[in-house]
Protein backbone atom coordinates (compact mmCIF):
# COMPACT_ATOMS: atom_id res chain seq x y z
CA UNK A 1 -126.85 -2.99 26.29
CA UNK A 2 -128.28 -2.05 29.45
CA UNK A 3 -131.59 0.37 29.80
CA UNK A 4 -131.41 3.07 31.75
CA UNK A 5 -132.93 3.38 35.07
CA UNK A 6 -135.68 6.07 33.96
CA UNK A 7 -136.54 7.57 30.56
CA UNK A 8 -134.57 9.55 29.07
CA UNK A 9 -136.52 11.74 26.57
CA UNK A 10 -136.23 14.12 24.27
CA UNK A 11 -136.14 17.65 24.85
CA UNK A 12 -139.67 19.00 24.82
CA UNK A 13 -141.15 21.76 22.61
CA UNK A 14 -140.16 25.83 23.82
CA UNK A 15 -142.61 27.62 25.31
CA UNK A 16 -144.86 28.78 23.08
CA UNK A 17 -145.03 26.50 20.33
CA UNK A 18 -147.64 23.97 22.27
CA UNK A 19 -150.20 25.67 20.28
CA UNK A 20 -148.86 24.74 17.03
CA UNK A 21 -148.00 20.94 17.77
CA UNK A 22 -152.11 20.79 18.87
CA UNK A 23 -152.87 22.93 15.46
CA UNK A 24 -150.39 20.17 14.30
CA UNK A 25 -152.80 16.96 16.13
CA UNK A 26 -155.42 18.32 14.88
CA UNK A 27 -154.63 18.71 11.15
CA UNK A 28 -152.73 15.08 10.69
CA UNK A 29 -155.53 13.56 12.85
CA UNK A 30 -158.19 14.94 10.72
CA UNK A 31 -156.39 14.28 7.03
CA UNK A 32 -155.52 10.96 8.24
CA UNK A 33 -158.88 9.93 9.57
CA UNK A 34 -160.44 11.30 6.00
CA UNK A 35 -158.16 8.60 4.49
CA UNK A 36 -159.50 5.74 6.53
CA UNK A 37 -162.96 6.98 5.70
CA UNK A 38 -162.11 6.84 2.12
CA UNK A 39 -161.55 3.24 2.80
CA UNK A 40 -164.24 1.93 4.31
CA UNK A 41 -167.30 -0.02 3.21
CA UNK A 42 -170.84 1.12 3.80
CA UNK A 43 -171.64 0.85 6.94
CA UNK A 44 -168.72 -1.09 8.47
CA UNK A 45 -164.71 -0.24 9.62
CA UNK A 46 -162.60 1.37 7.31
CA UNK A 47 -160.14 -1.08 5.48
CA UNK A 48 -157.03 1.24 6.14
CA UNK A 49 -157.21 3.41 9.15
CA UNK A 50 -153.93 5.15 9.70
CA UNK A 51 -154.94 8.58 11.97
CA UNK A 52 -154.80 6.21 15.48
CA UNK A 53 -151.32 5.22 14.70
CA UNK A 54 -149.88 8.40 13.48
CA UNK A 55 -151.21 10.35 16.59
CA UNK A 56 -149.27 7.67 19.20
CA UNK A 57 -146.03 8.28 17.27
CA UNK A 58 -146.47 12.38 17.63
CA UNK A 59 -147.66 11.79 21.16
CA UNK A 60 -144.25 9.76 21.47
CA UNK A 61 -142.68 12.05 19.42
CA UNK A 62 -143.16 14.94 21.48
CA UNK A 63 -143.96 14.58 25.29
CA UNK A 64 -145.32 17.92 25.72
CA UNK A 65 -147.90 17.33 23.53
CA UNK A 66 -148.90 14.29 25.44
CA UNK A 67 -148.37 15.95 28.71
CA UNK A 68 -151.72 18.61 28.11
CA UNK A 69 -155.21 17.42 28.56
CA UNK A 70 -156.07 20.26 25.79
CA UNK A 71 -154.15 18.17 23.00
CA UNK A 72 -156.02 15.09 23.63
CA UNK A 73 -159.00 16.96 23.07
CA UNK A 74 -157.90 18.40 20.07
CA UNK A 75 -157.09 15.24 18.54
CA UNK A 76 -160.60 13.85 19.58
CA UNK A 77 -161.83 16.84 17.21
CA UNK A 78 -159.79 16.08 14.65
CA UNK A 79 -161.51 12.45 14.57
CA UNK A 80 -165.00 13.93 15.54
CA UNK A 81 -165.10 16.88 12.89
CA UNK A 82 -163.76 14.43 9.71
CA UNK A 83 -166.96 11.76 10.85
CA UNK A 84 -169.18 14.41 10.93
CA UNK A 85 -167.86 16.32 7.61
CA UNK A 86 -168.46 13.14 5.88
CA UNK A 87 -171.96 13.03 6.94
CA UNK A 88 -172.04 10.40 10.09
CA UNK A 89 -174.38 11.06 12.72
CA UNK A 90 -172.97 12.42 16.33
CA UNK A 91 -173.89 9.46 17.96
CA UNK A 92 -171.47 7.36 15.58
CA UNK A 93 -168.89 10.16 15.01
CA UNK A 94 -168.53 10.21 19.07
CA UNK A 95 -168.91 6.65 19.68
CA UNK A 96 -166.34 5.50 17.21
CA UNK A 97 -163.80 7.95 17.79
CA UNK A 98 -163.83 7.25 21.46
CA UNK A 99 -162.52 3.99 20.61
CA UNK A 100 -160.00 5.16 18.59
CA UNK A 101 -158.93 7.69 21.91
CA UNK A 102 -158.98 4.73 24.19
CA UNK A 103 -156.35 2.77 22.02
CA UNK A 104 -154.18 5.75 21.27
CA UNK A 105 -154.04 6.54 25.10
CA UNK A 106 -153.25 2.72 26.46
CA UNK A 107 -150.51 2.26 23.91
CA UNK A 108 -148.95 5.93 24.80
CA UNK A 109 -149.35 5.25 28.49
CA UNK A 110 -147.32 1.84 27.83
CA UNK A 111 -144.82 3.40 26.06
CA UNK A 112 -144.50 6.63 27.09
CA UNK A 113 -142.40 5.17 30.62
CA UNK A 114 -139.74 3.34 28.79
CA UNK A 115 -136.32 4.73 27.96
CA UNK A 116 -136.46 7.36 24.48
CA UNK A 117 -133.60 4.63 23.27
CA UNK A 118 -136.11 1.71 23.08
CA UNK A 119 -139.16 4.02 22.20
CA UNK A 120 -137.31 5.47 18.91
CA UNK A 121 -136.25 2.06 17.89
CA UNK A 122 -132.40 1.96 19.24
CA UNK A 123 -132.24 -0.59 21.69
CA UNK A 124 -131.86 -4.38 21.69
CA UNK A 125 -135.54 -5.26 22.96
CA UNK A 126 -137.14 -2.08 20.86
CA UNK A 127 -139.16 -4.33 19.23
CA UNK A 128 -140.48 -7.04 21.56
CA UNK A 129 -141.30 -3.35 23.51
CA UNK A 130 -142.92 -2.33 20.26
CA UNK A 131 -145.17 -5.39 19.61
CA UNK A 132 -146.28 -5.30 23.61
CA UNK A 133 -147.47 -1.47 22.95
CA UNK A 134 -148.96 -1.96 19.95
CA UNK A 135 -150.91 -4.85 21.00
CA UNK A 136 -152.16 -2.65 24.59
CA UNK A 137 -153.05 -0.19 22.03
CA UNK A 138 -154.97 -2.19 20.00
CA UNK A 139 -156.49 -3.95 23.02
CA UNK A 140 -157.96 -0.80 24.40
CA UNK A 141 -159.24 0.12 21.19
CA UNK A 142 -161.38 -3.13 20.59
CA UNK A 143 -162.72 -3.10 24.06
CA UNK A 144 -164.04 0.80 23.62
CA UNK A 145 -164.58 0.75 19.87
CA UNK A 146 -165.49 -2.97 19.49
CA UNK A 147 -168.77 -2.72 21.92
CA UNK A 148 -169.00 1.07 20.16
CA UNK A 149 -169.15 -0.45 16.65
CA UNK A 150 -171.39 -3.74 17.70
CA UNK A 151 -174.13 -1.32 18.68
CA UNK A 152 -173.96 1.22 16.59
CA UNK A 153 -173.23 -0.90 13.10
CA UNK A 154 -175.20 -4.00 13.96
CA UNK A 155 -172.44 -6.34 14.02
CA UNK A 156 -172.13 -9.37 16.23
CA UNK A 157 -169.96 -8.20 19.11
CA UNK A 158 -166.85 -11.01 18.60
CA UNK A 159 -166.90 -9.98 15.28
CA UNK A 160 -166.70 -6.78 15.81
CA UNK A 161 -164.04 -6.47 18.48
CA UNK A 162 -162.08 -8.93 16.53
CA UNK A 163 -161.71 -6.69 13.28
CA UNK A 164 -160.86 -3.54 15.51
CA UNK A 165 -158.19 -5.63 17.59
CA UNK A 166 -157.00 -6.63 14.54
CA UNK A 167 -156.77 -3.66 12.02
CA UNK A 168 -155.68 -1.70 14.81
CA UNK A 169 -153.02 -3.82 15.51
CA UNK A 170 -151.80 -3.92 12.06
CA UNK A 171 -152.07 0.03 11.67
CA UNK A 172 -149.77 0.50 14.89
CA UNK A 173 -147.51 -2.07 14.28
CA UNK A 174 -146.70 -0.57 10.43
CA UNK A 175 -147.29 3.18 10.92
CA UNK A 176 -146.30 3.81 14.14
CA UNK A 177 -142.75 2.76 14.00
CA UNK A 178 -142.16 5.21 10.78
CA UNK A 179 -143.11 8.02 13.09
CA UNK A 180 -141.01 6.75 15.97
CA UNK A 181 -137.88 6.23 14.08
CA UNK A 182 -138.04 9.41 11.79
CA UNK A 183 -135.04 11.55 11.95
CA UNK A 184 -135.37 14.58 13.92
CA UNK A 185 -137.52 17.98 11.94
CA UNK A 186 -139.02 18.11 9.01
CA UNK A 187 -137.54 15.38 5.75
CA UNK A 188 -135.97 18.66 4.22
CA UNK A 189 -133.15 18.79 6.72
CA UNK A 190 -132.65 15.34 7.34
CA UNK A 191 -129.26 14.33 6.35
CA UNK A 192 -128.40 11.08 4.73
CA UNK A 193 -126.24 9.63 7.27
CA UNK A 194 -129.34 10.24 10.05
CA UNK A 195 -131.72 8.81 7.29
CA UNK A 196 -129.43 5.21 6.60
CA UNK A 197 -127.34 4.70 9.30
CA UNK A 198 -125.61 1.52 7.93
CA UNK A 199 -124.29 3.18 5.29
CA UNK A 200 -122.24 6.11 6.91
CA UNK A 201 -118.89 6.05 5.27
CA UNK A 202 -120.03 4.75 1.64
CA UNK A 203 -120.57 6.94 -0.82
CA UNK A 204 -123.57 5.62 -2.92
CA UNK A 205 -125.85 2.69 -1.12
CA UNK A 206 -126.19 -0.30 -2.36
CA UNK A 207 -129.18 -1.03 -5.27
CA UNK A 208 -129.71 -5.03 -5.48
CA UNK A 209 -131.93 -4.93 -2.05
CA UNK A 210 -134.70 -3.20 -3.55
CA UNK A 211 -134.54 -4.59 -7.09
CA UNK A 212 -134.74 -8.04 -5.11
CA UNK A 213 -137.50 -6.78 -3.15
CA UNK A 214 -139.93 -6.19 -6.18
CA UNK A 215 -138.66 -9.41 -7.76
CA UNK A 216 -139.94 -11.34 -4.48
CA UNK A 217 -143.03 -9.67 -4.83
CA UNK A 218 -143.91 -10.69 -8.09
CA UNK A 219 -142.88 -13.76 -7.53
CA UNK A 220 -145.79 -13.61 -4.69
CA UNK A 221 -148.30 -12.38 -6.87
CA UNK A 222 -147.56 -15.08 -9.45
CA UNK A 223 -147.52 -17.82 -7.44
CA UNK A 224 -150.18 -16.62 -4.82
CA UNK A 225 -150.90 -19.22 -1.55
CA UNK A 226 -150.57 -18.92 1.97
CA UNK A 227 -147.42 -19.80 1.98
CA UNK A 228 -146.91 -16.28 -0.69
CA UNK A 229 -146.51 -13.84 2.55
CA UNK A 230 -143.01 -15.49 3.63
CA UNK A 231 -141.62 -15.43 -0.84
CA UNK A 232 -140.61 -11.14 0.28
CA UNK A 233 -138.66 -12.49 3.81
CA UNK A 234 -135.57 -12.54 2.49
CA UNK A 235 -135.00 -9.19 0.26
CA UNK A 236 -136.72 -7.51 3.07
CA UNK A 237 -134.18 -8.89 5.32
CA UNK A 238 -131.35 -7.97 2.96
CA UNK A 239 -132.67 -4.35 2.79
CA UNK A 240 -132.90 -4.16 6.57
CA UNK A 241 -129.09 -4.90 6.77
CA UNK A 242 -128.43 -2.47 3.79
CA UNK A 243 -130.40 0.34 4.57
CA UNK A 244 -131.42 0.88 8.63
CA UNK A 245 -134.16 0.75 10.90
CA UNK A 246 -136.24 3.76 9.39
CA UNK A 247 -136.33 2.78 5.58
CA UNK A 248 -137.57 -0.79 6.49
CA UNK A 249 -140.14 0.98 8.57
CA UNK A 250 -141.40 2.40 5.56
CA UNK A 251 -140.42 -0.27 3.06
CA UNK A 252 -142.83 -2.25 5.30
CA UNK A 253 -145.36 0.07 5.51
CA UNK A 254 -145.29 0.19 1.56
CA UNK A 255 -145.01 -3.60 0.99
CA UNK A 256 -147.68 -5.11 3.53
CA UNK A 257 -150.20 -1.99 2.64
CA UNK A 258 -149.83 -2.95 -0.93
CA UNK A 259 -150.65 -6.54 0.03
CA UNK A 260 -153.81 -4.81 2.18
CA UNK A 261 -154.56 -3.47 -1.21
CA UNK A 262 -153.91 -6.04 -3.20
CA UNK A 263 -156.16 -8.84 -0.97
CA UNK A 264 -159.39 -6.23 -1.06
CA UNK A 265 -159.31 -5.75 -4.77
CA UNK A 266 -158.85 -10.13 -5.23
CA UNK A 267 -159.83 -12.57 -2.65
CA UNK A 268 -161.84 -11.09 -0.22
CA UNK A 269 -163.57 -8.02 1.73
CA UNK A 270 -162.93 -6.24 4.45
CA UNK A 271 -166.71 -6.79 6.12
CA UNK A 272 -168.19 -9.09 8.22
CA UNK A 273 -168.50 -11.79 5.81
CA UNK A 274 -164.67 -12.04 5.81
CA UNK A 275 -164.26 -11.12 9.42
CA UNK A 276 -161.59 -14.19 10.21
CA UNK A 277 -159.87 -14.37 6.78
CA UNK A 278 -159.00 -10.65 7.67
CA UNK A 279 -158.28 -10.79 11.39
CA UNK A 280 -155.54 -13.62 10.18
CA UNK A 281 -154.33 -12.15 7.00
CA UNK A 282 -153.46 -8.93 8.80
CA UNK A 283 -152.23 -10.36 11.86
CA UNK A 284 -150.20 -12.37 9.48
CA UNK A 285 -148.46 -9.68 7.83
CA UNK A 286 -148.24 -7.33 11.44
CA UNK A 287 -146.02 -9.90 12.94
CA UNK A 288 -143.92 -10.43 9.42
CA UNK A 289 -142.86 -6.67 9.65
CA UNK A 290 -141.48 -7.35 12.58
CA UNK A 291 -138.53 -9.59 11.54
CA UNK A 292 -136.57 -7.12 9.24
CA UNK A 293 -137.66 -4.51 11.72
CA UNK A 294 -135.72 -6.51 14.61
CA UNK A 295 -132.98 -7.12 12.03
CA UNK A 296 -132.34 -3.51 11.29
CA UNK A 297 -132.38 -2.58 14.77
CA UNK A 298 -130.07 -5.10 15.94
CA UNK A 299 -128.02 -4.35 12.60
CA UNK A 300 -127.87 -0.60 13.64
CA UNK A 301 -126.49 -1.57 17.48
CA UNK A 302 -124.02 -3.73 15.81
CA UNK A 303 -122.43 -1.00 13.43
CA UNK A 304 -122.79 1.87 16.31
CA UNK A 305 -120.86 -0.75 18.49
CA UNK A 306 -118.08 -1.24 16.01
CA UNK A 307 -117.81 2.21 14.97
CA UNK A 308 -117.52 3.15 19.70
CA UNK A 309 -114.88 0.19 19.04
CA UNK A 310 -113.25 1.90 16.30
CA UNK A 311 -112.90 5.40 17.76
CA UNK A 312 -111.64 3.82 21.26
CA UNK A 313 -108.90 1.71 19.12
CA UNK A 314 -108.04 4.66 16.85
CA UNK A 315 -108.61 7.46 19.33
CA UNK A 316 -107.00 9.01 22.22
CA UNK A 317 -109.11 8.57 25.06
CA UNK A 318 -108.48 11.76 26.97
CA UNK A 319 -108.41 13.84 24.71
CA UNK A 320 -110.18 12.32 21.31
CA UNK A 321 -107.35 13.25 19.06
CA UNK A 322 -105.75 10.17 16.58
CA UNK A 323 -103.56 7.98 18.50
CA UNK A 324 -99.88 7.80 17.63
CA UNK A 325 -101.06 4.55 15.47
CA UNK A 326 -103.54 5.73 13.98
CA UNK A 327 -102.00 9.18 13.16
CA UNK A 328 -98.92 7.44 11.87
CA UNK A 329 -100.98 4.67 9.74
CA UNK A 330 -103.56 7.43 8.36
CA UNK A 331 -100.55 9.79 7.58
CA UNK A 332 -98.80 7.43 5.47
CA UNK A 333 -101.71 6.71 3.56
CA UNK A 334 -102.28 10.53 2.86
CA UNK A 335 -98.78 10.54 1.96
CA UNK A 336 -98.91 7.95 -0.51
CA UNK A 337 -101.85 9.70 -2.25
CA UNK A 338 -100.35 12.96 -1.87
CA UNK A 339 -97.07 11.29 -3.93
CA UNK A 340 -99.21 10.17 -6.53
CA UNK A 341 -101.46 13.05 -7.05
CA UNK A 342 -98.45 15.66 -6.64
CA UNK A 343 -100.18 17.24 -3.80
CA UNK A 344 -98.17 19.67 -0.76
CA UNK A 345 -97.95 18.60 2.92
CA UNK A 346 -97.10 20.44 5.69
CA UNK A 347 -96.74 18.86 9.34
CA UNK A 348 -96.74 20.78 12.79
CA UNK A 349 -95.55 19.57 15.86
CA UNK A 350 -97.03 21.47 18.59
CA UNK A 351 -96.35 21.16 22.18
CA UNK A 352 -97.94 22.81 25.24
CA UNK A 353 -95.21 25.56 27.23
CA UNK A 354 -94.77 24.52 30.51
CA UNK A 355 -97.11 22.01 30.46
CA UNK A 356 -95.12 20.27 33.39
CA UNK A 357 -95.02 23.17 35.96
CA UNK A 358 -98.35 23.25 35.52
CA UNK A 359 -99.31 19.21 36.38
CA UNK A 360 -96.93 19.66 39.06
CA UNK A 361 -98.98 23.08 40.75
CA UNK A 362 -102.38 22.66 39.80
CA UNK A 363 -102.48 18.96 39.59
CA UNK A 364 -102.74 16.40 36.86
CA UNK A 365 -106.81 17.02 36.68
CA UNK A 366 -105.84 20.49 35.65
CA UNK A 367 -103.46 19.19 33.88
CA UNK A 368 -105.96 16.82 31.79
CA UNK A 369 -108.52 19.71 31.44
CA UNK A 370 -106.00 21.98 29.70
CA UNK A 371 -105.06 18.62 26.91
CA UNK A 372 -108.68 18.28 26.70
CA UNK A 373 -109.65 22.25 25.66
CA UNK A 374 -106.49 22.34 23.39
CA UNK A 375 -107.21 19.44 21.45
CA UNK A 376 -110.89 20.68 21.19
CA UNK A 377 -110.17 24.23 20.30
CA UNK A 378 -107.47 22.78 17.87
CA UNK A 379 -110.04 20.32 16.00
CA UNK A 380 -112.33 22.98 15.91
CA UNK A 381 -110.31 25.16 13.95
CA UNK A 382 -108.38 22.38 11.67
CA UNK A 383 -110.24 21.44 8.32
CA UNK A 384 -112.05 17.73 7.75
CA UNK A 385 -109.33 16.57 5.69
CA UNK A 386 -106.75 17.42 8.15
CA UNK A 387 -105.07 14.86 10.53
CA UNK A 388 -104.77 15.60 14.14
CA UNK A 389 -103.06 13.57 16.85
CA UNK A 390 -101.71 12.80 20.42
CA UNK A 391 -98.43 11.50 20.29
CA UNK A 392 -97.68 11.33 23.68
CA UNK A 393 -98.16 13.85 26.91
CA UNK A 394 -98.28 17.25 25.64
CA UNK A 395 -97.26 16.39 22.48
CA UNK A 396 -99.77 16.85 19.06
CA UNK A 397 -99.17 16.39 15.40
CA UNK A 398 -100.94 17.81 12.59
CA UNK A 399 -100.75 17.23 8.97
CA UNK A 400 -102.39 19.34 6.36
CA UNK A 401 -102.47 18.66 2.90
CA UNK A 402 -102.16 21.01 -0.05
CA UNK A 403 -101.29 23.77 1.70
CA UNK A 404 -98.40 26.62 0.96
CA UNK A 405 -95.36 26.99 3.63
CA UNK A 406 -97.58 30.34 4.14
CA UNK A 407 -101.20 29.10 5.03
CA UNK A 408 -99.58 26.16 7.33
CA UNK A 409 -97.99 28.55 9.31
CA UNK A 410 -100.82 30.73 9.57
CA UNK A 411 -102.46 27.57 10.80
CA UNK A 412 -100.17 27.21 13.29
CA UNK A 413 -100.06 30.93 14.44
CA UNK A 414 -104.32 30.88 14.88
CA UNK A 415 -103.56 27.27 17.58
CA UNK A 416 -101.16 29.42 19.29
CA UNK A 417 -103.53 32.39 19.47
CA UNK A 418 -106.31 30.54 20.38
CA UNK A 419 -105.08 28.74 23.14
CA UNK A 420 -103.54 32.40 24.76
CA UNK A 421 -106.70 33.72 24.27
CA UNK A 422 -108.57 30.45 25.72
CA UNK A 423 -108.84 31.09 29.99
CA UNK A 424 -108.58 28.02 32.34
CA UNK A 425 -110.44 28.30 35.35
CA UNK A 426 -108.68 27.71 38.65
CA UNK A 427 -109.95 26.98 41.97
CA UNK A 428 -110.03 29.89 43.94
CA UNK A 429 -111.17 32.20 40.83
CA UNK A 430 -108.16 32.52 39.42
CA UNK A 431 -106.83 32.09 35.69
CA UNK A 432 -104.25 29.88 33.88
CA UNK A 433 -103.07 31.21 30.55
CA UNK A 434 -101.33 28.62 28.28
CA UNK A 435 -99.08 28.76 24.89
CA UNK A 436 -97.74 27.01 22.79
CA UNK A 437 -94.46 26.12 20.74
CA UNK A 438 -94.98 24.85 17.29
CA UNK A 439 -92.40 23.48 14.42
CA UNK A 440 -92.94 23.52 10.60
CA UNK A 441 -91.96 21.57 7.92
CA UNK A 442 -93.94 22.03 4.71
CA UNK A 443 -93.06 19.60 1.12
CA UNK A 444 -93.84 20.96 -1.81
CA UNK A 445 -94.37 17.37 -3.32
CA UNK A 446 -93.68 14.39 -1.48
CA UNK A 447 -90.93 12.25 -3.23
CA UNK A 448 -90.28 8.61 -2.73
CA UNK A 449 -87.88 8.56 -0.17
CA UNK A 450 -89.88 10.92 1.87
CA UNK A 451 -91.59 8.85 4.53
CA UNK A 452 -93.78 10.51 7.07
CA UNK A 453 -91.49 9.42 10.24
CA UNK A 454 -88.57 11.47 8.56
CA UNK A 455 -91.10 14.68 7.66
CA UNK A 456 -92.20 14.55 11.19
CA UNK A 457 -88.45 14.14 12.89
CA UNK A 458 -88.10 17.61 10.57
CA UNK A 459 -90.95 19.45 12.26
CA UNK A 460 -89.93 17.90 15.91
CA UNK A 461 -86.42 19.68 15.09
CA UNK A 462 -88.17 23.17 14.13
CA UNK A 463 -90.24 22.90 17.08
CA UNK A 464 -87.23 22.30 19.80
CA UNK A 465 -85.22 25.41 17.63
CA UNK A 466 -88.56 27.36 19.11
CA UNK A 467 -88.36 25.89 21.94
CA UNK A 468 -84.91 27.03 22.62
CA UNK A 469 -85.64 30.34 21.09
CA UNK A 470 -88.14 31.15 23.69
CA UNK A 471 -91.21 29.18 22.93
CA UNK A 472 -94.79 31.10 22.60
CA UNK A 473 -94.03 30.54 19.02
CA UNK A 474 -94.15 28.84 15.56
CA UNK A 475 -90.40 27.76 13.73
CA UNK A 476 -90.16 26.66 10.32
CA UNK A 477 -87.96 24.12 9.53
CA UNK A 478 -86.18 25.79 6.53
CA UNK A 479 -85.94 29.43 8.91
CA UNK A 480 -83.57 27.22 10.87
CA UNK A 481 -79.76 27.32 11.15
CA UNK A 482 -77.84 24.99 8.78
CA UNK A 483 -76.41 23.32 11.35
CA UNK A 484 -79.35 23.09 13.18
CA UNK A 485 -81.49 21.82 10.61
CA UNK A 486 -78.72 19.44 9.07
């Protein structure tokens, strides 16, 4: 997959609302920086600091934001006013939080350039893009904060660069992504399929990954080591594969900030008398993250490259309808269940009036334009379960189950309405107006010598009887002559 030549990002906020995505910087940055402050040890860095990494994603998130000087201010209040609420001097409250500004704003300036594809976590090098930003963010927060912190906490200043490097680092690398590959509005109207991509198409997921996930982890806890941090590898692996990029963002975020957890209650603290044991235990479990992570994403390509393979094999490619393969395979299948469920079927064979005269005066392009509006107009107005298909140059089938003789010709009626009352644009400013002729045959219950190539020879012989009487119209098969229908 190739990256585009410049970024592509989302659509920005409407006028208007850039007032409410600052109220918005200002109330996560606040409530997340009173969490870190919850965490951390007298006078020293919070264990957990999470408000850094969730404002880059929002920044990311939403350009506009970024784009105003104003919400970088705000954001710098939200840090400033939950130091100060929680009794730190001005001096500290300002010095700190500047630090935590500096990373914020090298990591967004990184990112911010590259293509929305790789910055939301759908491209091939997302997260070798990823580990590079988060690392610049990090970077600029230990230079600013790190000299910040030595002076104004009394810590040596290797030390003290070191653990902001390093827990900033960790905090990007597990938060950020979360934010970056969150569907789009608010978790009550995300839909499932936008939530776990790999599992479009099946109804339940699958339950062993995360049963195997816990199981790892006790395994870990029991065992304990160095070697303990790799025991999880695989079942986060397996989830990554089963679930998508954005629940093994948060599966991660979970798993290595109970480990966080888990470490500061046991072995160690998070102060300067532990300053290396952190800096390698988180960087550690920072780059772990990162191997499901790459997984899912490269997971994800691979099923959104099979499913563009799919629809090409299966799909016409001017106009999007089922191919004649496709249409005939799928339609047996339907007809099959229809047999054993003692379920109706009615087919329509449609085909576009004229459709020659008008290649041959307008052109083929015209000619392409008018298959294309039809077959959209007609998939617009057909029902999920219905079948729709090309099945050769102006020719389109349709088959709709458990329908009466009525309803499918009503169907086929509203097609033929809709395309006279659909204009076509000509050069010049002038109109085409196109119809339709459209043959019926409708089975109460399939039987077992009813195959689907002799329902549809049926509805091809109602649909030349309107043909011949006229065309602009829709013929069922049984309204025809006897000899005509024998």
């Amino acid at each position: 997959m190739q990256e585009s030549a410049a970024p592509t990002r989302a659509t920005a906020p409407a006028t208007g609302s850039l007032w409410r995505g600052q109220l918005m910087l200002l109330s996560c940055v606040f409530l997340a920086s009173l969490v870190g402050i919850s965490s951390r040890p007298v006078n020293y860095l919070s264990a957990f600091w999470p408000a850094n990494a969730i404002l880059l994603g929002l920044l990311l998130r939403h350009p506009r934001w970024a784009a105003a000087p104003g919400s970088w201010l705000w954001a710098l209040a939200g840090f400033v006013a939950a130091d100060l609420l929680t009794g730190a001097s001005w001096q500290k409250a300002l010095g700190l939080n500047l630090g935590n500004l500096a990373g914020v704003l090298a990591g967004w300036l990184y990112l911010q350039r590259l293509p929305e594809a790789i910055v939301r976590l759908r491209h091939q090098r997302s997260v070798l893009h990823l580990l590079a930003g988060c690392t610049i963010a990090a970077l600029g927060s230990a230079l600013v904060g790190g000299v910040a912190g030595s002076r104004l906490l009394g810590t040596p200043l290797v030390d003290s660069m070191a653990m902001w490097m390093f827990s900033e680092f960790f905090n990007f690398i597990l938060i950020t992504p979360v934010l970056l590959s969150a569907p789009q509005g608010w978790p009550t109207q995300w839909r499932r399929q936008d939530v776990l991509l790999p599992l479009r198409g099946r109804p339940m997921p699958p339950l062993l990954p995360l049963p195997a996930l816990l199981v790892s982890e006790v395994v870990t806890v029991l065992v304990g080591g160095p070697g303990s941090l790799g025991f999880v590898m695989p079942a986060l692996v397996w989830c990554a594969m089963a679930y998508g990029v954005f629940p093994i963002t948060v599966l991660n975020l979970l798993l290595y900030g109970w480990k966080t957890a888990f470490a500061a209650l046991g072995t160690f603290s998070f102060t300067n008398l532990h300053v290396w044991e952190v800096v390698s235990l988180r960087m550690g479990m920072g780059l772990l993250s990162l191997a499901p992570l790459a997984v899912a994403c490269a997971y994800g390509l691979r099923l959104q490259a099979l499913e563009k393979l799919n629809h090409a094999v299966n799909h016409d490619y001017l106009t999007g309808a089922l191919g004649r393969r496709a249409l005939m395979e799928r339609g047996s299948r339907l007809l099959e269940r229809l047999r054993e469920e003692g379920g109706s079927i009615a087919l329509l064979m449609l085909d576009l009036d004229h459709f020659k005269q008008i290649n041959d005066q307008h052109g083929h392009a015209q000619g392409d334009a008018v298959l294309q509006q039809f077959s959209a107009l007609a998939q617009q107005h057909l029902r999920p379960q219905d079948l729709f298909g090309r099945l050769g140059g102006e020719e389109f089938a349709v088959l709709l189950p458990r329908l009466t003789r009525a309803q499918a010709e009503a169907v086929g009626e509203r097609l033929n309405q809709q395309l006279k009352a659909q204009r076509f644009a000509l050069p010049g400013g002038s109109e085409l107006r196109v119809t339709l002729s459209a043959g019926l045959y409708h089975v109460q219950r399939p039987g077992p010598d009813d195959s689907l190539e002799q329902l549809l020879s049926r509805a091809d012989r109602a649909l030349y009887s309107a043909k011949a009487a006229g065309r602009d119209q829709v013929r069922a098969y049984e309204d025809m002559p006897a000899t005509a229908s024998a």
